[in-house]
Protein backbone atom coordinates (compact mmCIF):
# COMPACT_ATOMS: atom_id res chain seq x y z
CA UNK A 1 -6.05 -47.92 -25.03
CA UNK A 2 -4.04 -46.69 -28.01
CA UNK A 3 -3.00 -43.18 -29.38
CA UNK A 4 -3.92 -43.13 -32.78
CA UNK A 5 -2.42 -40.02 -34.22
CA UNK A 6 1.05 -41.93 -33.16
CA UNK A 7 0.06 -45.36 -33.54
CA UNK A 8 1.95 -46.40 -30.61
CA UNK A 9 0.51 -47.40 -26.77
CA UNK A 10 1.21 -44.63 -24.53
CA UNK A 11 4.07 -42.48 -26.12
CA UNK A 12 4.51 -40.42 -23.12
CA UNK A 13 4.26 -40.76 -18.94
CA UNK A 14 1.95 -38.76 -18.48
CA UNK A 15 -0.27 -40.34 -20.86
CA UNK A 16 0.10 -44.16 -19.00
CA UNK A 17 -0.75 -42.31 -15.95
CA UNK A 18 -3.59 -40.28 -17.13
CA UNK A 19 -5.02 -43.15 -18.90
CA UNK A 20 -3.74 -45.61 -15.06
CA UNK A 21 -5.75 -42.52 -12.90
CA UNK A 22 -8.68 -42.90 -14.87
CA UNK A 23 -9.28 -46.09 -14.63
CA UNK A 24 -8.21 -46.55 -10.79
CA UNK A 25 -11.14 -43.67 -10.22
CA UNK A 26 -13.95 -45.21 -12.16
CA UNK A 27 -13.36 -48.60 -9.83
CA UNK A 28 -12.57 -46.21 -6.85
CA UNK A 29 -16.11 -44.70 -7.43
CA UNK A 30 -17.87 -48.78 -7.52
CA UNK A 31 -15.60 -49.55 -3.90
CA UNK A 32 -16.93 -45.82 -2.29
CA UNK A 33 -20.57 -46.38 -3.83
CA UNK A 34 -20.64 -43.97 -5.59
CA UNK A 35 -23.58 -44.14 -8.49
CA UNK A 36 -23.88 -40.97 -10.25
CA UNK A 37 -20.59 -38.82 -10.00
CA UNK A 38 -20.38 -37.11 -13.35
CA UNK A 39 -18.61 -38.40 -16.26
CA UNK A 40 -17.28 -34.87 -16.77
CA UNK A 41 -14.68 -35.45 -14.22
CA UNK A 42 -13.39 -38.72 -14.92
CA UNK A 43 -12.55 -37.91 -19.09
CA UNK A 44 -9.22 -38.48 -19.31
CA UNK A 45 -8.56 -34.97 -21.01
CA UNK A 46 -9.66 -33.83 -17.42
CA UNK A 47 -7.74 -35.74 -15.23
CA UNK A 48 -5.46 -33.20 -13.72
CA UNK A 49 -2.04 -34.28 -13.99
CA UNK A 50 1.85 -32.17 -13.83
CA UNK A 51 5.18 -33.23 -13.32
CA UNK A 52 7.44 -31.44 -10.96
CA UNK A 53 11.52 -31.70 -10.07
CA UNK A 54 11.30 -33.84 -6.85
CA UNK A 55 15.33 -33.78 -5.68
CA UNK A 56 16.94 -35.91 -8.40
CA UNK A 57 14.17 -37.25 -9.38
CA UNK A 58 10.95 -36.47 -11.56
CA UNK A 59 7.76 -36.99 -9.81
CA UNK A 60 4.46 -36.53 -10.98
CA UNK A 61 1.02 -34.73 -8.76
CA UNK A 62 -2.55 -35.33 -9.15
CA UNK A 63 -5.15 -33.23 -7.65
CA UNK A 64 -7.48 -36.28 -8.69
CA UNK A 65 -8.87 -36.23 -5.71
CA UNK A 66 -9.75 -32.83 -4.96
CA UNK A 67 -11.58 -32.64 -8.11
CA UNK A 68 -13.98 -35.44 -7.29
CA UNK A 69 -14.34 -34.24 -3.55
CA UNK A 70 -16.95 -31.92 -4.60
CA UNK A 71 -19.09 -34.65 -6.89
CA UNK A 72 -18.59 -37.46 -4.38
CA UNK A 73 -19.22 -35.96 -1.53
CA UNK A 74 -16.45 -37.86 -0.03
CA UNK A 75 -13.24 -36.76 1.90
CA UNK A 76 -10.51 -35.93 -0.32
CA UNK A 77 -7.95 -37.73 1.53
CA UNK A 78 -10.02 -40.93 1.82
CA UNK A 79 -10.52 -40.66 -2.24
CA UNK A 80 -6.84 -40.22 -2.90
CA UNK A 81 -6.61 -43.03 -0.64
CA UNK A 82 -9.09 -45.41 -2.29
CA UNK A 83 -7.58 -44.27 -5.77
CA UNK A 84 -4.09 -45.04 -4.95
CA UNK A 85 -5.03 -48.24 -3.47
CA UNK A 86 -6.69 -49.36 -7.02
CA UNK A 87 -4.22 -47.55 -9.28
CA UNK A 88 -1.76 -50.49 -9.16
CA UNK A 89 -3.75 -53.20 -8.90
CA UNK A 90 -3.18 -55.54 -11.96
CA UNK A 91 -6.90 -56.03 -13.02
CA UNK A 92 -7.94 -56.75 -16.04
CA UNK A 93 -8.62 -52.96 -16.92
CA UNK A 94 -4.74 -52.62 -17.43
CA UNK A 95 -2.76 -54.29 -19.87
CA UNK A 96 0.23 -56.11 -18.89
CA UNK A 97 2.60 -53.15 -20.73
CA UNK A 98 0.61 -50.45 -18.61
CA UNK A 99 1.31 -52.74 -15.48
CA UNK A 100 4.82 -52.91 -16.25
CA UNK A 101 5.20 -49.47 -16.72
CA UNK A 102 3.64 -48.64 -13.60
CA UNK A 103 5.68 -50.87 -11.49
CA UNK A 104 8.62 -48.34 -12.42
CA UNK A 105 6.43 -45.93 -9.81
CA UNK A 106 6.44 -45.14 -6.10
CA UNK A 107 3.23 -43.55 -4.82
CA UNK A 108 2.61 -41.73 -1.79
CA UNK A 109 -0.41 -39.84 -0.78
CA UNK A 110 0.28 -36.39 0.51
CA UNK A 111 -2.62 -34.61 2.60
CA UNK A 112 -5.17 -32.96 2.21
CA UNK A 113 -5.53 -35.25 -0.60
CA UNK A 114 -2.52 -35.72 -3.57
CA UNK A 115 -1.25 -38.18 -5.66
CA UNK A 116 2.67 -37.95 -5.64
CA UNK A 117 4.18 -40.86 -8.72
CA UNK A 118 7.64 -40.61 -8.28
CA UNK A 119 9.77 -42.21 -11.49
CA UNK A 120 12.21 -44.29 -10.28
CA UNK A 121 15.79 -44.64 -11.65
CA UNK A 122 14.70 -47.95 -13.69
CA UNK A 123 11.53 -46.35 -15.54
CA UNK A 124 13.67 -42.80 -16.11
CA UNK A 125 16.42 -45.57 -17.71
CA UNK A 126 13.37 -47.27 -19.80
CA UNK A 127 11.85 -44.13 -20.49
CA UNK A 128 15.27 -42.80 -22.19
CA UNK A 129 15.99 -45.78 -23.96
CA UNK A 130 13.14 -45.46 -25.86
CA UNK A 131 13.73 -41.60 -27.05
CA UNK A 132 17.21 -42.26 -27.82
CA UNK A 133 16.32 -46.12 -30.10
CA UNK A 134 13.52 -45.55 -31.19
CA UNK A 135 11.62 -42.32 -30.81
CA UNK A 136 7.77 -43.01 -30.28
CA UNK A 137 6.77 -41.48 -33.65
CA UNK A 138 8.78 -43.43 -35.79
CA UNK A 139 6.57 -45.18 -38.28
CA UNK A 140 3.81 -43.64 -37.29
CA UNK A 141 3.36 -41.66 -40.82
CA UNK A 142 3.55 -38.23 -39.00
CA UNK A 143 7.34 -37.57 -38.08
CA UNK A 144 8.78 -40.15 -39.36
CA UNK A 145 9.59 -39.46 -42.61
CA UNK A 146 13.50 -37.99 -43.46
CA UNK A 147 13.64 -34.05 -45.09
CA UNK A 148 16.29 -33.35 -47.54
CA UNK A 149 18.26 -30.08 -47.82
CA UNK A 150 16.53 -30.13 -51.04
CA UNK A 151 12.96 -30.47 -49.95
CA UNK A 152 11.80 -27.00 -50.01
CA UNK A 153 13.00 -26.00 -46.58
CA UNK A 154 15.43 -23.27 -46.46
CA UNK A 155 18.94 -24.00 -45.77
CA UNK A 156 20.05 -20.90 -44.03
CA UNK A 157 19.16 -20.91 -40.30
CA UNK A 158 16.18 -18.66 -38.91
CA UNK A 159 16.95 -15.46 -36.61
CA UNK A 160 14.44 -17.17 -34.08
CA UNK A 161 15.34 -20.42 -33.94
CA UNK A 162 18.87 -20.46 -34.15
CA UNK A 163 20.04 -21.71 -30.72
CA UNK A 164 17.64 -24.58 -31.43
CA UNK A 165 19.06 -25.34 -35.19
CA UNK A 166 22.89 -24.97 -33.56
CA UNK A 167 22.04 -27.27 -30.68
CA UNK A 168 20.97 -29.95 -33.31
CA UNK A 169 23.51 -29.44 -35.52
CA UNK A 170 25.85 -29.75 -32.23
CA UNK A 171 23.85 -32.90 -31.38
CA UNK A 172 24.69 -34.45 -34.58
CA UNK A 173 28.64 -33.75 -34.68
CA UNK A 174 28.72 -34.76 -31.28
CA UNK A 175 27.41 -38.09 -32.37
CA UNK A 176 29.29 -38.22 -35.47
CA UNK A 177 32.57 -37.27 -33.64
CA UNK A 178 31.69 -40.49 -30.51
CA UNK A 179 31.36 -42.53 -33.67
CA UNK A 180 34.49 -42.19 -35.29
CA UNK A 181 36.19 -42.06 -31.56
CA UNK A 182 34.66 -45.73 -31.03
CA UNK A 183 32.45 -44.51 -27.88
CA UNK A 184 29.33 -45.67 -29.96
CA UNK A 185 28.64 -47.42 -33.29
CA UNK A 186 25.93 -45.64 -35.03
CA UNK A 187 24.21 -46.72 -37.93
CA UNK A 188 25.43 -45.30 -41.68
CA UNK A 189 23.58 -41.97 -42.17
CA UNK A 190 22.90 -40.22 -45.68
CA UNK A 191 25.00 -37.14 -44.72
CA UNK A 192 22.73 -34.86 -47.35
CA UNK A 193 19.76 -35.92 -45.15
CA UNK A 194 18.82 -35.04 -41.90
CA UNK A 195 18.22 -38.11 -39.60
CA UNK A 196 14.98 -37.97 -37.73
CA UNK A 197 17.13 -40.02 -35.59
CA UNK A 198 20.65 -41.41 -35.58
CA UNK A 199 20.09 -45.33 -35.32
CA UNK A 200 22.47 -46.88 -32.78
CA UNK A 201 23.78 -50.23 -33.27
CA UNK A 202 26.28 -50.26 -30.06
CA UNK A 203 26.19 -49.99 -26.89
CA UNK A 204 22.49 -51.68 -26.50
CA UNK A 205 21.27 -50.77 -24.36
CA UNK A 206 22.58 -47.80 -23.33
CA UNK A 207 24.45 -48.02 -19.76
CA UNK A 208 21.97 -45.52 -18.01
CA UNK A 209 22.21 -47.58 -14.99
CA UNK A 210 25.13 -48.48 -12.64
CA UNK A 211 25.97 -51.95 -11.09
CA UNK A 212 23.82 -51.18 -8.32
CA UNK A 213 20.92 -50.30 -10.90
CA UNK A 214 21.18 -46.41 -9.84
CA UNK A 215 21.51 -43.41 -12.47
CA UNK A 216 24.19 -42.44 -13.69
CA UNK A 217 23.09 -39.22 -14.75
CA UNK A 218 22.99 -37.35 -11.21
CA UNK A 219 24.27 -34.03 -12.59
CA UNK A 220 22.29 -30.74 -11.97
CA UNK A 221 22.55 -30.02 -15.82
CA UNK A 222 22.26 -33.48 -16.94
CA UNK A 223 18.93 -33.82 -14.53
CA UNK A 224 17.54 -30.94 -15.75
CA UNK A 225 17.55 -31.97 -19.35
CA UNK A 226 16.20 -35.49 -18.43
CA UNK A 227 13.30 -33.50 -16.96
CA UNK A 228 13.01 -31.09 -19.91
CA UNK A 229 12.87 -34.32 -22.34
CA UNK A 230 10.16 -36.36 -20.47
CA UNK A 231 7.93 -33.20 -20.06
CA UNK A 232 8.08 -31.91 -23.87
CA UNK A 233 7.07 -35.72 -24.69
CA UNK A 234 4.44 -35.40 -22.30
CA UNK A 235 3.33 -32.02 -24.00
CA UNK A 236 3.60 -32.74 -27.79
CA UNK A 237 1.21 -35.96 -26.44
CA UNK A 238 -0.91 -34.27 -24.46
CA UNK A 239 -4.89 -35.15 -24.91
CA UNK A 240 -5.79 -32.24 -23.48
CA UNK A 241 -5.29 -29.76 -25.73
CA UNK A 242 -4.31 -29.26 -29.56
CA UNK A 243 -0.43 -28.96 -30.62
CA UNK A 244 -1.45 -25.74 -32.25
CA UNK A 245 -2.01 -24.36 -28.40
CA UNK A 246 1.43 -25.13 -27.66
CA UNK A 247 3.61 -22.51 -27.99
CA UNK A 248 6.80 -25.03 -29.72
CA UNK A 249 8.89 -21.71 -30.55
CA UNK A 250 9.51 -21.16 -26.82
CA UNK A 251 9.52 -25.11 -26.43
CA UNK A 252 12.01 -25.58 -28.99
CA UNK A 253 14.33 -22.61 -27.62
CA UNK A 254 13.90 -23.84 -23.92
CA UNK A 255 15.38 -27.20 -24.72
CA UNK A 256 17.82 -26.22 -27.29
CA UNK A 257 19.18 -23.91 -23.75
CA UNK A 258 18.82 -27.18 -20.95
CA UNK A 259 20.98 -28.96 -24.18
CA UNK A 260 23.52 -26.29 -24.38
CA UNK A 261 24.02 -25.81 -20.33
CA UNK A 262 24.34 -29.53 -19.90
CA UNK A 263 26.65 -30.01 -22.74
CA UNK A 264 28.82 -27.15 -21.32
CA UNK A 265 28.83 -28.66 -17.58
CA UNK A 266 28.93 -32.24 -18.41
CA UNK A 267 32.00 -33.42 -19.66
CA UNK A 268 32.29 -36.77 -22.25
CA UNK A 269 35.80 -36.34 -23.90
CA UNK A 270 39.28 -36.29 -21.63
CA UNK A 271 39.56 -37.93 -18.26
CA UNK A 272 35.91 -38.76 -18.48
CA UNK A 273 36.13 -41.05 -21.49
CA UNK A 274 39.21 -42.51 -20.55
CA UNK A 275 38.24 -42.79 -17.11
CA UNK A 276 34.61 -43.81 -17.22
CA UNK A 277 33.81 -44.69 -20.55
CA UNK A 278 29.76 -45.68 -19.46
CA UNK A 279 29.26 -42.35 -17.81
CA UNK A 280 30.46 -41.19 -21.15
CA UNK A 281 28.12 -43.23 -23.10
CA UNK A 282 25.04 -42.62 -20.71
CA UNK A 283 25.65 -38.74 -21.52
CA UNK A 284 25.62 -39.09 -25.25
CA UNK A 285 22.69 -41.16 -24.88
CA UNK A 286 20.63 -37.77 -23.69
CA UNK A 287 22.52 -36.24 -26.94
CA UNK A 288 20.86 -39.56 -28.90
CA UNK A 289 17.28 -38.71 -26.60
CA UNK A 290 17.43 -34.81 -27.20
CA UNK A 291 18.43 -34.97 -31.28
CA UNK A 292 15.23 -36.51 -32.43
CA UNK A 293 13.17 -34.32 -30.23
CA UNK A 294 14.90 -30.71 -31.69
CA UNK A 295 14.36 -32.28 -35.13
CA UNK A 296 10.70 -32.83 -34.87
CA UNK A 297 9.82 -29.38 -33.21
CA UNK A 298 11.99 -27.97 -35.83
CA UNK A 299 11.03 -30.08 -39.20
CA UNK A 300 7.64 -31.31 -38.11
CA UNK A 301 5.89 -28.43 -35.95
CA UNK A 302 7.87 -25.30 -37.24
CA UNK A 303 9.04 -26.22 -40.70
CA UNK A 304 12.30 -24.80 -40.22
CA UNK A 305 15.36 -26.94 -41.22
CA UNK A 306 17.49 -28.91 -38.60
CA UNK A 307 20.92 -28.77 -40.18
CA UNK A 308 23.43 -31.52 -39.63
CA UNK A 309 25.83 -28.73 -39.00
CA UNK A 310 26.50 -24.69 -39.27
């Protein structure tokens, strides 16, 4: 199953898992015997579906179950159970990406009858690499595209938005500033044009992951923006509802704010650069994850500029 309006296979998690639930409850309903069920509840934009903070981690809950309780007549916890069992089962109903992606998942089932999909340190790594090389829209007609200073946008910054312009603008010195320091090797960038993204040509991949394959990221503040950045791709790819029902004002300002407080309590100059160079890498690769995603609320949903600098 693609997403056509990106033209990309699954551009957020909450879309592989959607897409994973519904078709671990269609063959759920064939192993309870279940004939008639209504359709209703197993359309993917019904499929109820959040992610919550789960320690250090990000974790995922579906009421699946409860929903179809009702329909099925069927105890809840015996349908999470029977749906759990068949969501990672490597049938010919998922694709081999799909399959990969899910291995990157623990599952537990959590009376009276949830779904608990806990990301594990490798998938949060995969999921990041992704946003900061190569952002999901790119190429896909829609945000892809560069704006010039020149393009009709104005070039002073709006009262509303302007944590969210200055965290972008802080996103892209940052990045320029690592550059010249050596830390990274971006790409050459038209200075007069704001970058959708800032292509990275060193390190690759991005050390997100220790020796022992663990996080490095384990920072309150730096945790918290991982979070914020997985759920706003989950939200601007969300088949539930229209963008237009999305209030991206309050999105953009929210993230521009987890940015800013994880900037000011995560350190990448000093000791930390000196000292642990990949922990200083791994934290300008959320600057490289959370650039692209400021610029296309700001350009793309609000058509307000996002300045290289202030």
């Amino acid at each position: 199953m693609k997403e056509e309006s990106v033209g990309v296979e699954y551009p957020a998690i909450a879309h592989v898992l959607g897409c994973s639930l519904q078709a671990a409850a269609v063959l759920s309903s064939q192993t309870l015997g279940i004939s008639t069920f209504g359709q209703k509840y197993l359309e993917l934009q019904a499929i109820p579906l959040r992610a919550v903070k789960g320690g250090t981690q990000v974790v995922y809950v579906s009421a699946i179950a409860l929903k179809l309780a009702n329909a099925w007549k069927k105890p809840v916890i015996d349908i999470a159970t029977v749906i759990a069992a068949n969501l990672f089962c490597a049938d010919e109903s998922n694709d081999s990406s799909t399959n990969a992606a899910l291995q990157n998942f623990t599952l537990k089932v959590v009376p009276p009858g949830w779904i608990y999909l806990q990301l594990s340190d490798l998938g949060t790594a995969a999921w990041l690499e992704r946003l900061a090389q190569a952002p999901p829209w790119v190429g896909s007609g829609g945000a892809g595209g560069q704006v010039s200073r020149g393009a009709g946008m104005p070039c002073y910054p709006n009262a509303k938005l302007f944590d969210a312009q200055y965290a972008h603008a802080r996103c892209c010195s940052l990045l320029r500033l690592a550059h010249r320091e050596g830390i990274i090797a971006l790409a050459e960038a038209d200075l007069e044009i704001s970058p959708h993204f800032w292509s990275v040509k060193a390190p690759t991949p991005i050390p997100w992951l220790d020796s022992d394959e663990k996080l490095r990221l384990v920072h309150p503040g730096e945790r918290n923006l991982i979070f914020h950045l997985l759920t706003l791709l989950d939200r601007l790819y969300c088949v539930s509802r229209s963008r237009h029902q999305v209030d991206w004002e309050k999105s953009a300002r929210t993230l521009s704010q987890v940015f800013l407080t994880f900037y000011s309590q995560c350190r990448i100059w000093g000791e930390v650069k000196t000292e642990n160079p990949q922990l200083a890498q791994a934290r300008l690769g959320l600057i490289l994850a959370t650039q692209p995603l400021l610029h296309f609320l700001l350009q793309d949903l609000l058509g307000v500029l996002a300045p290289l600098e202030l």
